[in-house]
Protein backbone atom coordinates (compact mmCIF):
# COMPACT_ATOMS: atom_id res chain seq x y z
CA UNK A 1 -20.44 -23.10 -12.59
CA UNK A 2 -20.69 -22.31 -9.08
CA UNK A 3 -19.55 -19.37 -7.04
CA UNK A 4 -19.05 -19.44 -3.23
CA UNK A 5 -18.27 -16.72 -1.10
CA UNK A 6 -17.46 -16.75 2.69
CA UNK A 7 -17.50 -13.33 4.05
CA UNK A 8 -17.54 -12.25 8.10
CA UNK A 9 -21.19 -11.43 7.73
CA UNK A 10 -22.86 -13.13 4.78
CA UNK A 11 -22.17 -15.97 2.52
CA UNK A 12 -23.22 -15.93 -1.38
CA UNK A 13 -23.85 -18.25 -3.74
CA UNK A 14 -24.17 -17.98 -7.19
CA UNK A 15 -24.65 -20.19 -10.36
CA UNK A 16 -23.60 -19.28 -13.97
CA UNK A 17 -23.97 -21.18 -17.02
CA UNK A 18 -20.92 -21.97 -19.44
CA UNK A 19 -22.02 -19.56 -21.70
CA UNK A 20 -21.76 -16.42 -19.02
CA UNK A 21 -24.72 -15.75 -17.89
CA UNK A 22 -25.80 -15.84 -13.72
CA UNK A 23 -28.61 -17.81 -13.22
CA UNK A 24 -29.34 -17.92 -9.89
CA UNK A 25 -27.83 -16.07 -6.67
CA UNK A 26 -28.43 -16.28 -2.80
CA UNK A 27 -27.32 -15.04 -0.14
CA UNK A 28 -27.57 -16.35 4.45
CA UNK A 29 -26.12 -14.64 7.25
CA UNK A 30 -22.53 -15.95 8.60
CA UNK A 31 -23.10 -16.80 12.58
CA UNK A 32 -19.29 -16.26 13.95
CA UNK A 33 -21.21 -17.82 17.60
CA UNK A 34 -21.38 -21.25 15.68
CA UNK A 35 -17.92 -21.32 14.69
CA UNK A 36 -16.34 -22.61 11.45
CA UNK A 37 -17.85 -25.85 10.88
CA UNK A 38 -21.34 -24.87 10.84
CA UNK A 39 -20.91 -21.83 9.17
CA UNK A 40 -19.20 -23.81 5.94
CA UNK A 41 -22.00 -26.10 5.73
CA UNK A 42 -24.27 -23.45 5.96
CA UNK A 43 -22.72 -22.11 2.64
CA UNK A 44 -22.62 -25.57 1.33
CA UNK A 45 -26.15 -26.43 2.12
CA UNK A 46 -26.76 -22.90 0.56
CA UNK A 47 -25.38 -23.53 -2.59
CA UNK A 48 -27.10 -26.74 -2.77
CA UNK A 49 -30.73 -25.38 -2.39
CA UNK A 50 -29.29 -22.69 -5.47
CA UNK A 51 -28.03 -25.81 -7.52
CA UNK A 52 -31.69 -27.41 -7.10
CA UNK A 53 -33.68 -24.56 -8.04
CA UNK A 54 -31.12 -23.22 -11.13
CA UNK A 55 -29.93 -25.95 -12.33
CA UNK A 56 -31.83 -29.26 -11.26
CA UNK A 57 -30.40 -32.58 -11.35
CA UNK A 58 -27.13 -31.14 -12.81
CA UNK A 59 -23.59 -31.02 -10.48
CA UNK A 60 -20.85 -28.16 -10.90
CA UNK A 61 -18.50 -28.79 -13.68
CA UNK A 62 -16.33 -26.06 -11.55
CA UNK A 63 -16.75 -24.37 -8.15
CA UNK A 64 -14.93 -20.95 -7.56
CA UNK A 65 -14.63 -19.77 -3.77
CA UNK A 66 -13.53 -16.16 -2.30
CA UNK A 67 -13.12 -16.54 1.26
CA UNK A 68 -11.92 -14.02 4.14
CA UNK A 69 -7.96 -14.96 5.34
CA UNK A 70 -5.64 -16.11 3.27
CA UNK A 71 -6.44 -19.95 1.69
CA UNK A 72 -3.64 -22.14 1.97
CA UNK A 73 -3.56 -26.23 1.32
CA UNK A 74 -4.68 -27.66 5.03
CA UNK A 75 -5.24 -24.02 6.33
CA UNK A 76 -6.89 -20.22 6.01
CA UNK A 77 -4.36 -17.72 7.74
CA UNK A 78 -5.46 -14.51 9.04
CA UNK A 79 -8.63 -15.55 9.44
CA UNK A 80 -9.58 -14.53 13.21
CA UNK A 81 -13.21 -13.47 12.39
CA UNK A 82 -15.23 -17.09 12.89
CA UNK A 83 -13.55 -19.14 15.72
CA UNK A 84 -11.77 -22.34 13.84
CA UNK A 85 -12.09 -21.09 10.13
CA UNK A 86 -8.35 -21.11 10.43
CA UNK A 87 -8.43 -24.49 10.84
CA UNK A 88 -10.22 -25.61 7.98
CA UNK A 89 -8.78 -27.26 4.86
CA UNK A 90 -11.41 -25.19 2.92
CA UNK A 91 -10.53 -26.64 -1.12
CA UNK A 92 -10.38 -30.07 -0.05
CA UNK A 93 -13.68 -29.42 2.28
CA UNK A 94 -15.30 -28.01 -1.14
CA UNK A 95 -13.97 -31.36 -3.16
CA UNK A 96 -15.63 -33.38 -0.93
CA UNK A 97 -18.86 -31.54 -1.00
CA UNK A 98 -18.99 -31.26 -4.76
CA UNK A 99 -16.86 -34.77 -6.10
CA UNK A 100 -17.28 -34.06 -9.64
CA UNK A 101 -15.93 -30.65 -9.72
CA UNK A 102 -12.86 -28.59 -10.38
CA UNK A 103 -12.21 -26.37 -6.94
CA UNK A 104 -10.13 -22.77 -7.10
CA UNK A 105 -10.01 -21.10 -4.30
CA UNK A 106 -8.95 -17.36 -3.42
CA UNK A 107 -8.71 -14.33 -1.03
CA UNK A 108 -11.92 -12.59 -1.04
CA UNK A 109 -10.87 -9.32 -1.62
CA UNK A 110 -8.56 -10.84 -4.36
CA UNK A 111 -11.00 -12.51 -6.28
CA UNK A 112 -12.95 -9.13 -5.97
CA UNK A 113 -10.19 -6.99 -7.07
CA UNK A 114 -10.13 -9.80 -10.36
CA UNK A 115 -13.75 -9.33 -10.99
CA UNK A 116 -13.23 -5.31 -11.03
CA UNK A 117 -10.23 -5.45 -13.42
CA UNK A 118 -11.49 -8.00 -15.42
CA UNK A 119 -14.90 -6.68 -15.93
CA UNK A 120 -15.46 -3.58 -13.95
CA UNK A 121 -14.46 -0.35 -12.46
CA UNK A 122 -10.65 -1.27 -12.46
CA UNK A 123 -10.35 -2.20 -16.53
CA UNK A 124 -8.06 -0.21 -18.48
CA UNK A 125 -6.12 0.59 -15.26
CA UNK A 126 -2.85 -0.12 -14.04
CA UNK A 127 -1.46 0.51 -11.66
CA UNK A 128 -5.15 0.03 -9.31
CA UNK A 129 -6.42 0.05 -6.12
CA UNK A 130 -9.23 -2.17 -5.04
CA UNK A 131 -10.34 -1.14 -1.45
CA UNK A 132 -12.86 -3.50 0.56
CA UNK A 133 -14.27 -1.25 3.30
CA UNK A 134 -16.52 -3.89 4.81
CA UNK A 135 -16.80 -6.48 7.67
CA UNK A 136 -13.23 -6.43 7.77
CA UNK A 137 -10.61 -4.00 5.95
CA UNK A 138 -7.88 -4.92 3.18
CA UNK A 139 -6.96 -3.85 -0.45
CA UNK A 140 -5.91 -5.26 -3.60
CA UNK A 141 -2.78 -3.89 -5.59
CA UNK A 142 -2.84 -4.32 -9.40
CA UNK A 143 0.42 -3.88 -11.38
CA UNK A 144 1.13 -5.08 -14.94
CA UNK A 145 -2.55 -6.17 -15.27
CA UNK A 146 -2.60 -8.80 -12.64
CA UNK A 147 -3.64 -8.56 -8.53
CA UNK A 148 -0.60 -8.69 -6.79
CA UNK A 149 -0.71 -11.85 -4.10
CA UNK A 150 2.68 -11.45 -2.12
CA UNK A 151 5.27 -13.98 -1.31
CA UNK A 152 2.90 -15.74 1.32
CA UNK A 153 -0.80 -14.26 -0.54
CA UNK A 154 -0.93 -11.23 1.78
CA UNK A 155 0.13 -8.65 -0.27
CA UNK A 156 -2.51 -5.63 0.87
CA UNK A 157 -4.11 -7.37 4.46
CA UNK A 158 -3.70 -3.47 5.62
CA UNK A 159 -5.70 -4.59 8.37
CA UNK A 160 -2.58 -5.29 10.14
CA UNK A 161 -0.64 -1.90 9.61
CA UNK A 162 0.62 0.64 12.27
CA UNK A 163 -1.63 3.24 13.13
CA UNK A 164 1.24 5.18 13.92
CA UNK A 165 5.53 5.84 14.98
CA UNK A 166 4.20 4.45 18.59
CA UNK A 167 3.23 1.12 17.20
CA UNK A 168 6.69 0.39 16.37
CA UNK A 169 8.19 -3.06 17.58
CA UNK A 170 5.13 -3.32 19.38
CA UNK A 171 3.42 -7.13 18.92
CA UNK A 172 0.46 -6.47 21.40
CA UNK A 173 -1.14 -3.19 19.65
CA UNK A 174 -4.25 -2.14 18.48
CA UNK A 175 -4.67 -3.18 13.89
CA UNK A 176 -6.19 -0.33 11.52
CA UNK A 177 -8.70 -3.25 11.13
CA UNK A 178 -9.84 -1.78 14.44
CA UNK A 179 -10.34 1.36 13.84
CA UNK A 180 -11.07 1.00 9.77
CA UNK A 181 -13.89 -1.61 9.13
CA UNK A 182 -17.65 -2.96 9.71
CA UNK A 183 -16.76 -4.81 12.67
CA UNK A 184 -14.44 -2.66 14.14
CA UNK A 185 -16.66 0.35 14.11
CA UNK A 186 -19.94 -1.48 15.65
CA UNK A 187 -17.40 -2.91 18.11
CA UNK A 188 -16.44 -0.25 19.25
CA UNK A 189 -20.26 1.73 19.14
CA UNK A 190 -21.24 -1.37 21.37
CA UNK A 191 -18.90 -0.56 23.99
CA UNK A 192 -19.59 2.84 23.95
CA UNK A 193 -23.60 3.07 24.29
CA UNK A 194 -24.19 -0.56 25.67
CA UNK A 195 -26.33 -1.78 23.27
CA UNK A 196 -25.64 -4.26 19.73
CA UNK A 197 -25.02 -2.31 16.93
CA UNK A 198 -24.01 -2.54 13.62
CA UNK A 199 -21.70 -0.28 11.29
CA UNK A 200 -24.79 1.08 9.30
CA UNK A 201 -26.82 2.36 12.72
CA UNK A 202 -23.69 3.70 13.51
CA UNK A 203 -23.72 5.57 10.56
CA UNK A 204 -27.23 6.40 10.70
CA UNK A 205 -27.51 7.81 13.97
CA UNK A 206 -24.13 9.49 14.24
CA UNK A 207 -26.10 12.70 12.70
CA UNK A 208 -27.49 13.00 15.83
CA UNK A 209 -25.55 11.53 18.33
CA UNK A 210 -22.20 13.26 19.27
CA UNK A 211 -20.10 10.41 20.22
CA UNK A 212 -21.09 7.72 17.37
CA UNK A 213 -20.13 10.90 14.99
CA UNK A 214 -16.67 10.63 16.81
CA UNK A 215 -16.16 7.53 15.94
CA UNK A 216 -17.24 7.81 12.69
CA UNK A 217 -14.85 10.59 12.26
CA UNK A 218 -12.14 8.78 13.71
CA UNK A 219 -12.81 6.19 11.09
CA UNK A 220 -12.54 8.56 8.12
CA UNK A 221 -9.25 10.18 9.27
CA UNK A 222 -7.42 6.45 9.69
CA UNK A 223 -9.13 5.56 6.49
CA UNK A 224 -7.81 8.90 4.65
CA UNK A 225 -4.42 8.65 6.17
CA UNK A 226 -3.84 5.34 4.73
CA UNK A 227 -5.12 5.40 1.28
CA UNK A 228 -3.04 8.91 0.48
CA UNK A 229 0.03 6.80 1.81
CA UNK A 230 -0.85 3.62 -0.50
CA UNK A 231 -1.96 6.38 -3.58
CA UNK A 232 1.62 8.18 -2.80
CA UNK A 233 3.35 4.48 -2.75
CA UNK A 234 1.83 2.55 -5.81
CA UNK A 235 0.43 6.01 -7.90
CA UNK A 236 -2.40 3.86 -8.82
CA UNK A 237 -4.79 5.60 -12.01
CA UNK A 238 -7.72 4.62 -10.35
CA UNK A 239 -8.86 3.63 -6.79
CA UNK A 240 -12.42 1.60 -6.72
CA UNK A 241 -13.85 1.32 -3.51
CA UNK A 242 -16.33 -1.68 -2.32
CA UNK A 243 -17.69 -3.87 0.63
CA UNK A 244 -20.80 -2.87 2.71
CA UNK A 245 -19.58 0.31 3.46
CA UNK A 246 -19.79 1.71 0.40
CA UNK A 247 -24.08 1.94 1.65
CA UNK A 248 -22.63 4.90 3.68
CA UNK A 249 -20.35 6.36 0.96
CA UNK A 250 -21.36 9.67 1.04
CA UNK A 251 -20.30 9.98 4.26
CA UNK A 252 -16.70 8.76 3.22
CA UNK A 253 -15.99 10.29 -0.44
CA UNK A 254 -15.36 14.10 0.53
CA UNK A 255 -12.45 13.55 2.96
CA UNK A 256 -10.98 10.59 1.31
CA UNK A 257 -11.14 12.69 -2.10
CA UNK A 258 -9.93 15.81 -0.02
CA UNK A 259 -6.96 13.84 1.27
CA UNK A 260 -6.37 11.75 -1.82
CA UNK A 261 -5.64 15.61 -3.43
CA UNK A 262 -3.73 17.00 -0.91
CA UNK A 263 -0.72 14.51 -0.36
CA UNK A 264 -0.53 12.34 -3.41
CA UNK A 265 1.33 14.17 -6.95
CA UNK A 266 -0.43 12.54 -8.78
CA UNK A 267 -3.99 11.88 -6.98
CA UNK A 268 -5.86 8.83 -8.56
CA UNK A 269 -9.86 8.59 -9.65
CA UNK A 270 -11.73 7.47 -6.57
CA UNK A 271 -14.72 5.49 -7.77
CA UNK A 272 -17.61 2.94 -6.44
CA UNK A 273 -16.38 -0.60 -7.83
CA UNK A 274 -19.31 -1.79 -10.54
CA UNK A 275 -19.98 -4.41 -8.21
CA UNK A 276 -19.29 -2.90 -4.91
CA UNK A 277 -21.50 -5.66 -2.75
CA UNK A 278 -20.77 -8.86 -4.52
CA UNK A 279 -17.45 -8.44 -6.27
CA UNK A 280 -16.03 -11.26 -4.46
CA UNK A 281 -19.29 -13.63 -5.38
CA UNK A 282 -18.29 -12.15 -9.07
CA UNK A 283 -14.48 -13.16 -8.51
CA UNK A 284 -15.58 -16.96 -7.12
CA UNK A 285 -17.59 -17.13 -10.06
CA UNK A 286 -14.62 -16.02 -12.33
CA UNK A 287 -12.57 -18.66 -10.80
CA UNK A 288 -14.91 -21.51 -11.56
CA UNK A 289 -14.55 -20.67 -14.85
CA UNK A 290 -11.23 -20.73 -15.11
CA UNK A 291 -10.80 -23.94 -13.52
CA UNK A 292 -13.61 -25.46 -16.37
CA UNK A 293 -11.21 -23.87 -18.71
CA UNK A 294 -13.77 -21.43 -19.78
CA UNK A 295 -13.14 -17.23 -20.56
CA UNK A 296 -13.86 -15.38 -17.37
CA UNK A 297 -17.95 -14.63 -16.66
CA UNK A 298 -19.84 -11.58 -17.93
CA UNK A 299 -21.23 -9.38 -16.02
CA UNK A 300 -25.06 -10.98 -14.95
C-alpha cells in the first residue's frame, strides 16, 4: 500500500504492507516557485525511490493520497498555495503513474482527521474537532463517528471565515488563513523585518523581539476566538490539535485552553493529535487500504 501526501511545504510518502505495518516513509520539500507540475512528480518520483528500497520489484496494490484543496474529478479547489495545483486532475494523474493500482483520494486535513478518529487522539469521541494549525489553516468536524465533508467537500476550510462584523458582504478582504497559519504568519514576519522567515523563527525569536511577539499574539487571539466559536457551535468532547505548529505548542495551549473555558458551557479536552506531523500521511495510507479492501492501517 502506498500513502501520498501533498502538503504546502512537504510531501510524504509512505509504504505499508497488507498486514498493517509501515515499512518505509520519506519525506522532500514542496517548491510552490516550480508550480504544480513539478511539484507532483516530485512526490511521484518520491514515492518511487520508497517503493524501490521497501518493497523492490513489487507495484501498489492501492495508493491513498491526502492533498491540500479540495480533490474533485478534473480539478483541486481551494488550492491557491502552488500556482496550477488547481488545475490538476490529481486521481487520474496518480492512475497513470501507478497503472496497476486502486487510487482514493482526499482532503488532507480530512484524511488526517480519519487517521485521529480511527486510530488516535479523536477515538471514542463524538462530536470532535480535528484542528490543522500548519502551512495553511482548516479543521475537521466529526459527528456520528464519521468526518463531516459538506455538500461540495468543504465542510471546515475556516481559512476562509470573517475575521470580523466588518468583513461582511465584503469579497476583497483579508481570510483567517492570513492571520491563523504557517504561511500566513512568516508572510507577514517577512514584510515586517525584510528578511525570509519561517513560522518557527518567528516563534523562536518573538521572545526577544517586540514586534514578531505581536504578531504572534495576534495569531493566538484569532486562533482563540475561533475555536471557542466552533467548541460553542458543534460542543465537540474533544479537540486534537496538529500540523507543524503544534512544534510551538506551548506557546498556543494556555490561551486557547483559557478561552476554550471561558465562552464554551461545556469546554472540550484540548489535546496534541497522536500523530500531530503526519496524520494526513497516516489518513493516505488509511485510504489505500480501503480501496485494496483491507481494515484501516495500525498505527507504525
Amino acid at each position: 500500500m502506498l500513502g501520498l501526501d501533498f502538503g504546502g511545504s512537504k510531501i510524504a510518502a509512505a509504504v505499508g504492507s497488507g498486514d498493517g505495518y509501515r515499512l518505509g516513509d520519506a519525506v522532500v520539500a514542496t517548491d510552490p516557485a516550480l508550480g504544480a507540475r513539478p511539484n507532483l512528480v516530485r512526490g511521484i518520483d518520491l514515492a518511487r525511490r520508497l517503493l524501490a528500497e521497501a518493497a523492490p520489484g513489487r507495484e501498489p496494490d492501492a495508493v491513498g493520497v491526502a492533498t491540500f484543496g479540495i480533490p474533485e474529478p478534473h480539478r483541486i479547489g481551494l488550492a491557491p498555495a502552488i500556482e496550477g495545483w488547481e488545475e490538476l486532475a490529481l486521481g487520474r494523474e496518480i492512475s497513470e503513474a501507478f497503472e496497476s493500482s486502486r487510487v482514493r483520494v482526499a482532503t488532507d486535513v480530512k484524511a488526517g482527521a480519519a487517521a485521529e478518529l480511527r486510530l488516535g487522539a479523536l477515538a471514542g469521541h463524538d462530536p470532535a474537532l480535528y484542528v490543522n494549525l500548519g502551512t495553511g489553516l482548516a479543521v475537521a468536524i466529526v459527528v456520528g463517528g464519521r468526518v463531516v465533508i459538506g455538500a461540495n467537500g468543504a465542510a471546515g476550510e475556516i481559512a476562509y471565515s470573517l475575521l470580523g462584523p466588518d468583513d461582511v458582504g465584503q469579497a476583497d478582504r483579508e481570510m483567517l488563513e492570513d492571520r491563523v497559519s504557517g504561511m500566513g504568519l512568516a508572510a507577514a514576519a517577512s514584510r515586517m523585518t525584510g528578511e525570509e522567515m519561517t513560522a518557527a523563527a518567528v516563534f523562536e525569536r518573538a521572545a526577544s523581539d517586540a514586534r514578531l511577539a505581536a504578531l504572534v499574539d495576534d495569531l493566538v487571539r484569532h486562533l482563540c476566538f475561533h475555536l471557542a466559536n466552533l467548541a460553542i457551535a458543534v460542543n465537540p468532547s474533544r479537540i486534537a490539535v496538529g500540523g507543524g505548529m503544534v512544534s510551538s505548542w506551548d506557546r498556543l495551549a494556555r490561551p486557547v485552553r483559557r478561552a476554550l473555558d471561558a465562552a464554551a458551557p461545556y469546554p472540550p479536552e484540548l489535546v496534541v493529535g497522536a500523530f500531530p506531523f503526519d496524520a494526513p500521511l497516516v489518513g493516505a495510507l488509511a485510504l489505500a487500504m480501503e480501496a485494496a479492501g483491507e481494515p484501516a492501517m495500525a498505527r507504525a
